[in-house]
C-alpha atoms as a PDB file:
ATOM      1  CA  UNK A   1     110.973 159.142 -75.156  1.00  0.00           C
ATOM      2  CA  UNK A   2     110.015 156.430 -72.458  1.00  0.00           C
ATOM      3  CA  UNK A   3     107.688 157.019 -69.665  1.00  0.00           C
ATOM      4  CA  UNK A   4     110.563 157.358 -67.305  1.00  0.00           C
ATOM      5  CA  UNK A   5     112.380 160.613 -69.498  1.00  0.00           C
ATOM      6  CA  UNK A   6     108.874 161.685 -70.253  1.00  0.00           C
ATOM      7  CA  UNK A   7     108.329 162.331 -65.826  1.00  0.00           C
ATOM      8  CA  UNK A   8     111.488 163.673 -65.716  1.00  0.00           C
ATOM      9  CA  UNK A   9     111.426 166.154 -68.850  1.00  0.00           C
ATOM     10  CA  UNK A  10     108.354 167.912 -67.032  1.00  0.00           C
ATOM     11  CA  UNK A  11     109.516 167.251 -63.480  1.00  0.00           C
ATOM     12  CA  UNK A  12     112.127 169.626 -64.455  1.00  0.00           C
ATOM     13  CA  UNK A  13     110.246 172.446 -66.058  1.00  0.00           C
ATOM     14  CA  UNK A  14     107.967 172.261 -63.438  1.00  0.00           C
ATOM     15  CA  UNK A  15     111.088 172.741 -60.612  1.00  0.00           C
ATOM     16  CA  UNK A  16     112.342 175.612 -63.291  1.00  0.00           C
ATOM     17  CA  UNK A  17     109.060 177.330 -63.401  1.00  0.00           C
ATOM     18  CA  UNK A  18     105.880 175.866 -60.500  1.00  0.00           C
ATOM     19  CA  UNK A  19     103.492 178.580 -61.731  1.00  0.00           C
ATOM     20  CA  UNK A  20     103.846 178.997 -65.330  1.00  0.00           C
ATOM     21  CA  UNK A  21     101.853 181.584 -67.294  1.00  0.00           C
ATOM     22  CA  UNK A  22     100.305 182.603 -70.432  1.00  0.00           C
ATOM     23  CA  UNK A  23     102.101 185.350 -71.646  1.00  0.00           C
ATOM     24  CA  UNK A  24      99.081 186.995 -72.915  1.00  0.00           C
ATOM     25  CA  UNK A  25      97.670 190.051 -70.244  1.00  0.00           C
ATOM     26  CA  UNK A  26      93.865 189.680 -69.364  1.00  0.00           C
ATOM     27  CA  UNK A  27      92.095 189.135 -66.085  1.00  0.00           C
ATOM     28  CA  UNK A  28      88.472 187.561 -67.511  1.00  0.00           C
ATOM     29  CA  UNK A  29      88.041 184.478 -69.469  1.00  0.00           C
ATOM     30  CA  UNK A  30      86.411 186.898 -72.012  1.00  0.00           C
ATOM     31  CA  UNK A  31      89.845 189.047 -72.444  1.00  0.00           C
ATOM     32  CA  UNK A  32      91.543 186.025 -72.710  1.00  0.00           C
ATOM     33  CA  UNK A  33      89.356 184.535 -75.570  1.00  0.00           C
ATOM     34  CA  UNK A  34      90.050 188.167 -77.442  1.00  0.00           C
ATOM     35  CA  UNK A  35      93.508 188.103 -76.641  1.00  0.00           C
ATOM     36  CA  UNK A  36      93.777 184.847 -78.158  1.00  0.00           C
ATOM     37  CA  UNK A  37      91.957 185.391 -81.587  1.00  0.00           C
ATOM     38  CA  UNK A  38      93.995 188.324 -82.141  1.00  0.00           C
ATOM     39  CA  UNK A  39      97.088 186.186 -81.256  1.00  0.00           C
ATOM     40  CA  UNK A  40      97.164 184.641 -85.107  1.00  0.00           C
ATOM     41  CA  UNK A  41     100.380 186.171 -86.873  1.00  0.00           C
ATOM     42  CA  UNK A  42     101.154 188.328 -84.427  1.00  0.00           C
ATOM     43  CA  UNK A  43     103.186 188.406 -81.403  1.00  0.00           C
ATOM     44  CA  UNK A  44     102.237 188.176 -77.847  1.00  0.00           C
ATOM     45  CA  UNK A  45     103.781 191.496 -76.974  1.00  0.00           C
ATOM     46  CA  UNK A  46     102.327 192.850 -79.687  1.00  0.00           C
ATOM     47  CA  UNK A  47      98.800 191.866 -78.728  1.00  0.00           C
ATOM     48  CA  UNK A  48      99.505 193.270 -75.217  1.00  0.00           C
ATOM     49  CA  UNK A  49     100.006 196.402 -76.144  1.00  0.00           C
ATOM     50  CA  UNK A  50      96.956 196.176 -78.671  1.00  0.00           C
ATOM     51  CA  UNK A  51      94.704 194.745 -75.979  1.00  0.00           C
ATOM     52  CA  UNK A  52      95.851 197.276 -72.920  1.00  0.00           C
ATOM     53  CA  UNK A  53      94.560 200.356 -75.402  1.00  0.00           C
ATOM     54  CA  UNK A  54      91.434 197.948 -76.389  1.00  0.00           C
ATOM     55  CA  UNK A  55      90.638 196.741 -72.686  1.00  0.00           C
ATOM     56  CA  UNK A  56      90.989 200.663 -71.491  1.00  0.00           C
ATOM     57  CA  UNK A  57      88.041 201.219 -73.678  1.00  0.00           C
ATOM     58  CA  UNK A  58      85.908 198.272 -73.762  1.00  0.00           C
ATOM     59  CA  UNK A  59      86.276 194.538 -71.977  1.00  0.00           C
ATOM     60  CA  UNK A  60      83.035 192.840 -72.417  1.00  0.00           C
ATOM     61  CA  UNK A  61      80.724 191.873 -75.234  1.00  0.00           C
ATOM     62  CA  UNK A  62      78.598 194.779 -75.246  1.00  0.00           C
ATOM     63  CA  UNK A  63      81.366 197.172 -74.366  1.00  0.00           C
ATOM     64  CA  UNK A  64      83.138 196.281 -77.587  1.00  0.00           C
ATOM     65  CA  UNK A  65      79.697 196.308 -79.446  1.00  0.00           C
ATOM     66  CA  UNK A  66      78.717 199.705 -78.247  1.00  0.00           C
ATOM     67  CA  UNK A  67      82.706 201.017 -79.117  1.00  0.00           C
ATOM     68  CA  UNK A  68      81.986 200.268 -82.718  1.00  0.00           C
ATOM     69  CA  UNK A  69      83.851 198.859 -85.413  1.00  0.00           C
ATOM     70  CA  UNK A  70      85.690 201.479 -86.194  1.00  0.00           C
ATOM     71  CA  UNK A  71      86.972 202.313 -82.852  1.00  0.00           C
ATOM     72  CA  UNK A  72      88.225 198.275 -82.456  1.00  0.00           C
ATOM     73  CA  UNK A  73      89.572 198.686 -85.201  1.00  0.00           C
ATOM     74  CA  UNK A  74      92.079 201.696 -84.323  1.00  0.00           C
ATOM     75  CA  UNK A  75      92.714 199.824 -81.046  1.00  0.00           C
ATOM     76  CA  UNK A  76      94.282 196.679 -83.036  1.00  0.00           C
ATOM     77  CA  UNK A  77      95.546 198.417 -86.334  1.00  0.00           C
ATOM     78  CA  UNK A  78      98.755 197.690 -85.087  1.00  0.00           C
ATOM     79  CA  UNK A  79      98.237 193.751 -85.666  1.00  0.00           C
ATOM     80  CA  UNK A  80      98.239 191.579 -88.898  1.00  0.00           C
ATOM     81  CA  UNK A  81      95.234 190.885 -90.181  1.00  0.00           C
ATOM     82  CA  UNK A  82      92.999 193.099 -88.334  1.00  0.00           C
ATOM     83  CA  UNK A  83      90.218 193.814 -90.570  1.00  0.00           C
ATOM     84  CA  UNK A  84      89.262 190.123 -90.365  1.00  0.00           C
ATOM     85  CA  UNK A  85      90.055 190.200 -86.560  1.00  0.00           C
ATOM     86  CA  UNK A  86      87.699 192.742 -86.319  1.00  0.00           C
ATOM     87  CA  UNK A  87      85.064 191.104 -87.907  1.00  0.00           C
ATOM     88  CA  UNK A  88      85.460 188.040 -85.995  1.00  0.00           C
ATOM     89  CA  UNK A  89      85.618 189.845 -82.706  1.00  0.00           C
ATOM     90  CA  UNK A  90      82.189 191.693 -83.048  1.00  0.00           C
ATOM     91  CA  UNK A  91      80.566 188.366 -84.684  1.00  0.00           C
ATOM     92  CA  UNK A  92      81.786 186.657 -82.105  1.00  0.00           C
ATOM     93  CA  UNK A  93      80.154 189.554 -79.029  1.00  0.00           C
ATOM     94  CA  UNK A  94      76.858 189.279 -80.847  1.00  0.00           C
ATOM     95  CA  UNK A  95      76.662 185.674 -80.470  1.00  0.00           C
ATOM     96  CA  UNK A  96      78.221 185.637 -76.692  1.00  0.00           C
ATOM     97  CA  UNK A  97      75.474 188.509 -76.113  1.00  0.00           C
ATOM     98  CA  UNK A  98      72.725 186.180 -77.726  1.00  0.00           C
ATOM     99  CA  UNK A  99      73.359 182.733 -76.773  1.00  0.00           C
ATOM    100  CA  UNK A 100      75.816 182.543 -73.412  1.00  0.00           C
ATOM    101  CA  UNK A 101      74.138 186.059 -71.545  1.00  0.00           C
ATOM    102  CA  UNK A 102      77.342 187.637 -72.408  1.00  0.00           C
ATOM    103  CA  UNK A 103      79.500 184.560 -70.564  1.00  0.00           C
ATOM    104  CA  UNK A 104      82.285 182.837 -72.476  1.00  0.00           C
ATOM    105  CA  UNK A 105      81.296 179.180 -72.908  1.00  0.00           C
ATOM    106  CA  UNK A 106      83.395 176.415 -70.963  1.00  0.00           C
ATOM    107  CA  UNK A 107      82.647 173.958 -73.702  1.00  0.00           C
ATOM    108  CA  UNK A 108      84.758 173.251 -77.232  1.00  0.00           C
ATOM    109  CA  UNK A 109      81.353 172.770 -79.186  1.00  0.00           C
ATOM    110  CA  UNK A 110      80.488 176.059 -78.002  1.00  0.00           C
ATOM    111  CA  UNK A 111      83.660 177.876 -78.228  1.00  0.00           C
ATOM    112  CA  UNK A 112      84.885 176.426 -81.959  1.00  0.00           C
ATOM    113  CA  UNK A 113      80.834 177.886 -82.998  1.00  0.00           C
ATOM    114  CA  UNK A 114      82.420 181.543 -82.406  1.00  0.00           C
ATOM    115  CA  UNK A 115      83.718 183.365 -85.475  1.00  0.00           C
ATOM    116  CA  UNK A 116      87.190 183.005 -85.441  1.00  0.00           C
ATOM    117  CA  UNK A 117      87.787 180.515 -82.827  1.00  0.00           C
ATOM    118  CA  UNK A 118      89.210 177.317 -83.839  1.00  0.00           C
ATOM    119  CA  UNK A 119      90.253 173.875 -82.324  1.00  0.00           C
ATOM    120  CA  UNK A 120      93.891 176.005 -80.389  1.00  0.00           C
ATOM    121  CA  UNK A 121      92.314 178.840 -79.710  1.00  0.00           C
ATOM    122  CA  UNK A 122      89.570 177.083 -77.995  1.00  0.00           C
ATOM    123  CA  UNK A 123      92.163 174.887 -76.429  1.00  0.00           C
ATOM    124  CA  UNK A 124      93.810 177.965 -75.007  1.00  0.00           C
ATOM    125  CA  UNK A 125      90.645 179.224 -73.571  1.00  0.00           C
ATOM    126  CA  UNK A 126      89.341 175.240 -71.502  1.00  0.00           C
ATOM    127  CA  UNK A 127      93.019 174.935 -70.670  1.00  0.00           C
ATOM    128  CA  UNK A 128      93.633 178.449 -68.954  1.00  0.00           C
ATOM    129  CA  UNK A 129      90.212 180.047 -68.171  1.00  0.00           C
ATOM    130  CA  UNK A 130      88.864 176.821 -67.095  1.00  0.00           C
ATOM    131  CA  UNK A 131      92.062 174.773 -66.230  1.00  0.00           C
ATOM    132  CA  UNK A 132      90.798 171.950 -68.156  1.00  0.00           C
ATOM    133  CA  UNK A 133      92.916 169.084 -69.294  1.00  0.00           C
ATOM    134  CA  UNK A 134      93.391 170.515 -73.152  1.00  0.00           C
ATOM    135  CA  UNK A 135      97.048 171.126 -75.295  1.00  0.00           C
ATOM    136  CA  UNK A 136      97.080 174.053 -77.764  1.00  0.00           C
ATOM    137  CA  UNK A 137      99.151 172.969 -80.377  1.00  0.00           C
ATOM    138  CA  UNK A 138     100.685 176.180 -81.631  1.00  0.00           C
ATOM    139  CA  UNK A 139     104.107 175.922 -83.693  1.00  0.00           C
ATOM    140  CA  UNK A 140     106.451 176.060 -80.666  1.00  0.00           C
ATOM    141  CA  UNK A 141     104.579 173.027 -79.066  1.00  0.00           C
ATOM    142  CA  UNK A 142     105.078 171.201 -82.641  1.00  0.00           C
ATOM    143  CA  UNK A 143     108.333 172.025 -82.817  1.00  0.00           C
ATOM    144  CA  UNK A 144     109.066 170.826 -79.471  1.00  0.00           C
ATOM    145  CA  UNK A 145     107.416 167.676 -79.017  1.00  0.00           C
ATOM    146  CA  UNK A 146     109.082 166.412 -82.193  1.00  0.00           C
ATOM    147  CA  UNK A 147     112.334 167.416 -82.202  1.00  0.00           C
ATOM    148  CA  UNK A 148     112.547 166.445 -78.525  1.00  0.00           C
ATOM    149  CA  UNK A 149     110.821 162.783 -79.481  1.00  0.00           C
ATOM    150  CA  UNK A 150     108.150 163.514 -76.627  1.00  0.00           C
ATOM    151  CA  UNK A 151     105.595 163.344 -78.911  1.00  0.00           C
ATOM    152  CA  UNK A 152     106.243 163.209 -82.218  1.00  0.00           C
ATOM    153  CA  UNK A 153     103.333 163.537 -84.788  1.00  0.00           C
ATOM    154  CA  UNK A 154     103.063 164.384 -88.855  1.00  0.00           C
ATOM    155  CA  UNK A 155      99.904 166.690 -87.711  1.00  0.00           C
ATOM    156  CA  UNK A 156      98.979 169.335 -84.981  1.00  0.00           C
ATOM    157  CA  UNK A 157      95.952 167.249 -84.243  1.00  0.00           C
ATOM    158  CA  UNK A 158      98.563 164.132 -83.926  1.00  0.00           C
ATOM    159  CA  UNK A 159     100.444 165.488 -81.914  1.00  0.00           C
ATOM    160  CA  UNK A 160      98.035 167.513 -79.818  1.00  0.00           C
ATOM    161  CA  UNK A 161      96.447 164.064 -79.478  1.00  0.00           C
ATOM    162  CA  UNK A 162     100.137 162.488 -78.604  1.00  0.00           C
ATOM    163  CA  UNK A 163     100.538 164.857 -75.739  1.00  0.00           C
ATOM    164  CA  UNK A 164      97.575 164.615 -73.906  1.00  0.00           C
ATOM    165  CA  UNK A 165      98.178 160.504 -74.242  1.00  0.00           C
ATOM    166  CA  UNK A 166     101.857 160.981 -73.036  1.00  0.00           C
ATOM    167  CA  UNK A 167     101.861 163.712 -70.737  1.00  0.00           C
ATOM    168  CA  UNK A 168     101.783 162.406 -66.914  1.00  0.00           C
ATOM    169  CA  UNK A 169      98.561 163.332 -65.525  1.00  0.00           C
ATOM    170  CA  UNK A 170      99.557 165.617 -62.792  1.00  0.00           C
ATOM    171  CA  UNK A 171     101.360 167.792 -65.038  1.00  0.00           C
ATOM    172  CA  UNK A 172      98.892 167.932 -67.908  1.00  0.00           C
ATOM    173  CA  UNK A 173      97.063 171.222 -67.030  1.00  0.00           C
ATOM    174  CA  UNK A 174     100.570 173.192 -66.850  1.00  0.00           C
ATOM    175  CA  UNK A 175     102.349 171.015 -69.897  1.00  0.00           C
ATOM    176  CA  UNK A 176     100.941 173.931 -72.698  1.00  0.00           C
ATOM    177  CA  UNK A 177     102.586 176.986 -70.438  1.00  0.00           C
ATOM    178  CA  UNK A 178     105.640 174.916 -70.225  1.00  0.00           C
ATOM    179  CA  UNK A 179     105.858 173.685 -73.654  1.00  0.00           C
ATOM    180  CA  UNK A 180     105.404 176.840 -75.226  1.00  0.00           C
ATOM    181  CA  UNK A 181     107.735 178.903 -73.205  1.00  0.00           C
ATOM    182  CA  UNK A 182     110.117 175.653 -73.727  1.00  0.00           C
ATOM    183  CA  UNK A 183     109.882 176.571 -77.402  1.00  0.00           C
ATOM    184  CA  UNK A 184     109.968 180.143 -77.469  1.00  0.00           C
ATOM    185  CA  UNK A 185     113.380 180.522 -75.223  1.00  0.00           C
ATOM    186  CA  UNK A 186     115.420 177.432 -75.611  1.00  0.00           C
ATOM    187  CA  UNK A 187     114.342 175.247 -78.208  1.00  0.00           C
ATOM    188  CA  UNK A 188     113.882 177.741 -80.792  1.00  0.00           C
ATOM    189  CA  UNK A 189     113.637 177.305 -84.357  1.00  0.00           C
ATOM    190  CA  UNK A 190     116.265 178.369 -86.166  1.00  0.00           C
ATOM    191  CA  UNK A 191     119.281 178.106 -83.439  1.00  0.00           C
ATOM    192  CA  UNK A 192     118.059 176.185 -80.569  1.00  0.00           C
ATOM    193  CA  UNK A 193     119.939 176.913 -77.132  1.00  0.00           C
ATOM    194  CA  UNK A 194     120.844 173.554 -76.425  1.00  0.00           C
ATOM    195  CA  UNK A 195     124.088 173.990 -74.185  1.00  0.00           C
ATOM    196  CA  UNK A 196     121.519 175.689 -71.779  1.00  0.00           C
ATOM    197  CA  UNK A 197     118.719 173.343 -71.992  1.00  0.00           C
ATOM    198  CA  UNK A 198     117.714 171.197 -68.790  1.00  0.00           C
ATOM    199  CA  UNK A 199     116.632 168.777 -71.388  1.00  0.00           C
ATOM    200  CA  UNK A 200     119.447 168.036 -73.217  1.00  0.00           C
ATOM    201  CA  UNK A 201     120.081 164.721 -71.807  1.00  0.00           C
ATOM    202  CA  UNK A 202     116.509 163.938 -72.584  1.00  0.00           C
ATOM    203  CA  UNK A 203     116.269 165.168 -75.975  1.00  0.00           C
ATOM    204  CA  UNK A 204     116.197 162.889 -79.041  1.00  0.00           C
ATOM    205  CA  UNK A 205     117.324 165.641 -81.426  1.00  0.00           C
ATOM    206  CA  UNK A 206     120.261 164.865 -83.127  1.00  0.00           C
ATOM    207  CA  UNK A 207     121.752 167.659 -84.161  1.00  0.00           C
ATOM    208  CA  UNK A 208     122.155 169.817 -81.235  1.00  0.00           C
ATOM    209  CA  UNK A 209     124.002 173.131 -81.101  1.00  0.00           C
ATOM    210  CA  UNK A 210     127.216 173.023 -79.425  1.00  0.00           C
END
């Protein structure tokens, strides 16, 4: 995809959607970073509904702390993998308590040190917190940027690297929102809705659904 289709691909999500938004609920950059760990394997909705019966009870580091284990732990039972979630959420409190006074970092060094937190989630967190110029590469964002032929890549670090490289500046700090919706309403996986796609014309996928 050349420069020119590149400016118009996100000219027109931007015209379909100015504001975009996670889909995740939280209204501190410290829900957010929870929402986000306990994001892995599960499903944004699913998280919601986790995270409104967490956040009722507890929202900040030593909220969570002083809730216990066991009562995080009920609040996310509902979610794959929550044992380890657990863990990772109260390792990762202690060390926000003990080396950011309780703040979520604005850094990646910092944020990929917390248990649990790798190179998207911390992504996630500069990008929407912070509105830094980041791209979460989740499997929607893969999917899209190389079946489209925006920015194709073997890797999620390839392509996270291709997008920030290829994505026109003034779009940059929206292009994860937009990419990720992209992929989880039109260009799905396993039957992608091309007939309603604004991107058809655009798209280098050859095989589109008719």
């Amino acid at each position: 995809m050349n420069k020119t289709k590149r400016y118009t691909f996100f000219s027109r999500l931007r015209d379909r959607n100015p504001q975009p938004q996670t889909e995740l609920e939280y209204s501190t950059a410290f829900e957010l970073l929870i929402a986000v760990m306990l994001s892995a394997q599960s499903t944004d909705t699913g998280v919601n509904k986790a995270t409104r019966k967490l956040y009722a009870k507890a929202n900040t580091p030593r909220a969570i702390l002083e809730l216990g284990m066991d009562e995080l732990k009920d609040s996310i039972r509902t979610l794959g993998l929550f044992n380890s979630k657990a863990d990772n959420v109260m390792a990762t409190c202690t060390l926000l308590l003990d080396r950011h006074d309780g703040q979520v970092p604005d850094t990646r060094e910092d944020l990929e040190a917390l248990p649990g937190v790798g190179r998207k989630t911390a992504n996630v967190v500069l990008n929407t917190a912070f509105r830094q110029h980041t791209m979460a590469v989740d499997t929607h964002i893969f999917r899209v940027a190389n079946r489209t032929g925006l920015a194709p890549g073997k890797t999620v670090l390839q392509v996270e690297k291709a997008l920030l490289k290829r994505v026109p500046r003034e779009f940059l700090l929206d292009a994860h929102h937009w990419l990720i919706l992209h992929g989880r309403y039109i260009c799905r996986a396993r039957k992608p809705l091309c007939p309603h796609c604004p991107l058809a014309d655009l798209c280098a996928f050859k095989d589109k659904t008719q």
